[in-house]
N, C-alpha and C. Protein backbone atom coordinates (compact mmCIF):
# COMPACT_ATOMS: atom_id res chain seq x y z
N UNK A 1 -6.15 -4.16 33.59
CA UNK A 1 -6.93 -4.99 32.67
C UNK A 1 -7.80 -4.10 31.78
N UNK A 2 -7.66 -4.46 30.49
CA UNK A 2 -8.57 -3.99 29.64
C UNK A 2 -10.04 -4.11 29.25
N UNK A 3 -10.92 -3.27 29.47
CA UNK A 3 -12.47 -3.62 29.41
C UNK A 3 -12.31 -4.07 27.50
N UNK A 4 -13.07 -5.13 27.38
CA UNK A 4 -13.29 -5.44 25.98
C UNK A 4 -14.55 -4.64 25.67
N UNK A 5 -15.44 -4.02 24.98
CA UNK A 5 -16.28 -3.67 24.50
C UNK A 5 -16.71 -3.77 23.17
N UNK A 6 -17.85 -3.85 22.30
CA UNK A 6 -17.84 -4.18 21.16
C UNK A 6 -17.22 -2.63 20.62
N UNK A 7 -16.90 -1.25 20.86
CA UNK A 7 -16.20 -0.16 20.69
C UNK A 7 -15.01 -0.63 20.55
N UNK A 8 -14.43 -1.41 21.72
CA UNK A 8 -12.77 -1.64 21.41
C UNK A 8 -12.69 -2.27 20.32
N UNK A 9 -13.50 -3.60 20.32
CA UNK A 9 -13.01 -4.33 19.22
C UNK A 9 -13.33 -4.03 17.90
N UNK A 10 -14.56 -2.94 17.65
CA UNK A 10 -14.44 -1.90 16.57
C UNK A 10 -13.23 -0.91 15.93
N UNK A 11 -13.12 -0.74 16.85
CA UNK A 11 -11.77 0.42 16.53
C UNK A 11 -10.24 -0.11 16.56
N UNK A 12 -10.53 -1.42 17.11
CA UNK A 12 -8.97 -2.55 16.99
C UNK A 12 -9.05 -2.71 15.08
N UNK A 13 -10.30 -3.31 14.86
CA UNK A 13 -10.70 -3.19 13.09
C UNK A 13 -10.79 -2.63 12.40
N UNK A 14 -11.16 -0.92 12.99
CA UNK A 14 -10.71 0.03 12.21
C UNK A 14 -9.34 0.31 11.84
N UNK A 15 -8.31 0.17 13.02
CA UNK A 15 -6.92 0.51 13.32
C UNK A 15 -6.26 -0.83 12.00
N UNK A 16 -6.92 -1.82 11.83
CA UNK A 16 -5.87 -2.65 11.02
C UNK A 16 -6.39 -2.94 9.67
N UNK A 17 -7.60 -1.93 9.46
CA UNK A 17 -8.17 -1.29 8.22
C UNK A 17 -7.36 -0.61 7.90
N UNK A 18 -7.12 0.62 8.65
CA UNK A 18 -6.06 1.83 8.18
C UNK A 18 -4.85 1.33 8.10
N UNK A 19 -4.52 0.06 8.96
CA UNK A 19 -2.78 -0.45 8.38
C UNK A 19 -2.91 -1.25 7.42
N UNK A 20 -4.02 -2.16 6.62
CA UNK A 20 -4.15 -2.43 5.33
C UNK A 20 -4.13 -1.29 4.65
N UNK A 21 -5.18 -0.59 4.49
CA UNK A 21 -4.96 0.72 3.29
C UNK A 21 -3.84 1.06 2.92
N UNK A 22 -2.79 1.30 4.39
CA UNK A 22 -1.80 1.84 3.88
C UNK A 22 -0.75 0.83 3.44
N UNK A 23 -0.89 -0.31 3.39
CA UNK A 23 0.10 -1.10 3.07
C UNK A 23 -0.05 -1.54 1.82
N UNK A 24 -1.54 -1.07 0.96
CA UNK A 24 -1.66 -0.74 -0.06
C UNK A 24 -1.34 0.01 -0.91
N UNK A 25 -1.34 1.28 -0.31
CA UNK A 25 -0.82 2.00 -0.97
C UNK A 25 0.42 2.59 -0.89
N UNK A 26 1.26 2.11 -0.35
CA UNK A 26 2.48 1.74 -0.22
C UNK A 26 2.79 0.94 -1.54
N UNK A 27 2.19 -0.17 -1.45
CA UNK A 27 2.33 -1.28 -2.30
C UNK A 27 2.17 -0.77 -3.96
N UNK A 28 0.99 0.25 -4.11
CA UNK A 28 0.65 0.81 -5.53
C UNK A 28 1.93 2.07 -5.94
N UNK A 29 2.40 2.53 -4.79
CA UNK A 29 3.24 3.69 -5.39
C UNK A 29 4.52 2.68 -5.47
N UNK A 30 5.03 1.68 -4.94
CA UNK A 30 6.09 0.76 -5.25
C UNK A 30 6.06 0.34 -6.62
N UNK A 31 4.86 -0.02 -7.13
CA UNK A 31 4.52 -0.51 -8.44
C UNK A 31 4.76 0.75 -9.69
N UNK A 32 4.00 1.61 -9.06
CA UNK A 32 4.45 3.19 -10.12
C UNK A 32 5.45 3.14 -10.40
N UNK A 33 6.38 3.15 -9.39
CA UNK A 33 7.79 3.29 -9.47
C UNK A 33 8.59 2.57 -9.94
N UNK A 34 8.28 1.59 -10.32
CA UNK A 34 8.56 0.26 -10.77
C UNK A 34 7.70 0.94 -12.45
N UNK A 35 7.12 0.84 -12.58
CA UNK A 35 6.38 1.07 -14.35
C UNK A 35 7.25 2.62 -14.55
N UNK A 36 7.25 3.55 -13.90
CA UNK A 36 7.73 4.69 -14.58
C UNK A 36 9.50 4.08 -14.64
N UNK A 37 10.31 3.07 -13.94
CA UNK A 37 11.43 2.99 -14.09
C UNK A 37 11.48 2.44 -15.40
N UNK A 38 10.67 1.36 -15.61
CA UNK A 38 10.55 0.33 -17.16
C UNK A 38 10.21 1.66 -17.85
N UNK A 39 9.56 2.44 -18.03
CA UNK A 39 9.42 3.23 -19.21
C UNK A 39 10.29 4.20 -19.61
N UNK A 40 10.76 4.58 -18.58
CA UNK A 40 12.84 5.27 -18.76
C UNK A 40 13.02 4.96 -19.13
N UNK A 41 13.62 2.77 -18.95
CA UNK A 41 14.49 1.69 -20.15
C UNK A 41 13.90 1.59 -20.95
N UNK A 42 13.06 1.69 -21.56
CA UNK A 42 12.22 1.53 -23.16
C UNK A 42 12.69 2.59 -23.93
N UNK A 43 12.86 4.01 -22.78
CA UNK A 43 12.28 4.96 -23.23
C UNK A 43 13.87 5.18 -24.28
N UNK A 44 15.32 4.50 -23.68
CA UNK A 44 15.97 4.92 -23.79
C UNK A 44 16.92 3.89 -24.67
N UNK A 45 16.31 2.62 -24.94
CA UNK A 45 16.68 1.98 -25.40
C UNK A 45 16.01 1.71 -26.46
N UNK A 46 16.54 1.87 -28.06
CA UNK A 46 15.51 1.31 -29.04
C UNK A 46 15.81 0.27 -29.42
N UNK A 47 14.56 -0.45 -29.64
CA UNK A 47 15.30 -1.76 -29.78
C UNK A 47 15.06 -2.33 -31.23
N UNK A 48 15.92 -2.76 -31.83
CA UNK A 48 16.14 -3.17 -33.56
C UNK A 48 14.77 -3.81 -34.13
């Protein structure tokens, strides 16, 4: 059995802080990648 402490349940909130952040920024370099692909097709297509 696990002792609950207000420590555990601190660091349970820290732990799914750091798996938000990173699912952020996950999420922002998906998007980069996504804007630098559109600016290749612009880049390469002129359009009339």
């Amino acid at each position: 059995m696990k002792l609950i402490t207000p420590f555990t349940i601190l660091n349970q909130n820290f732990h799914e802080i750091d798996l938000i952040r990173d699912a952020m920024n996950n999420r922002r370099l998906a998007t980069e990648r996504l804007n630098d692909d559109y600016r290749k097709i612009y880049k390469n297509h002129q359009f009339a």
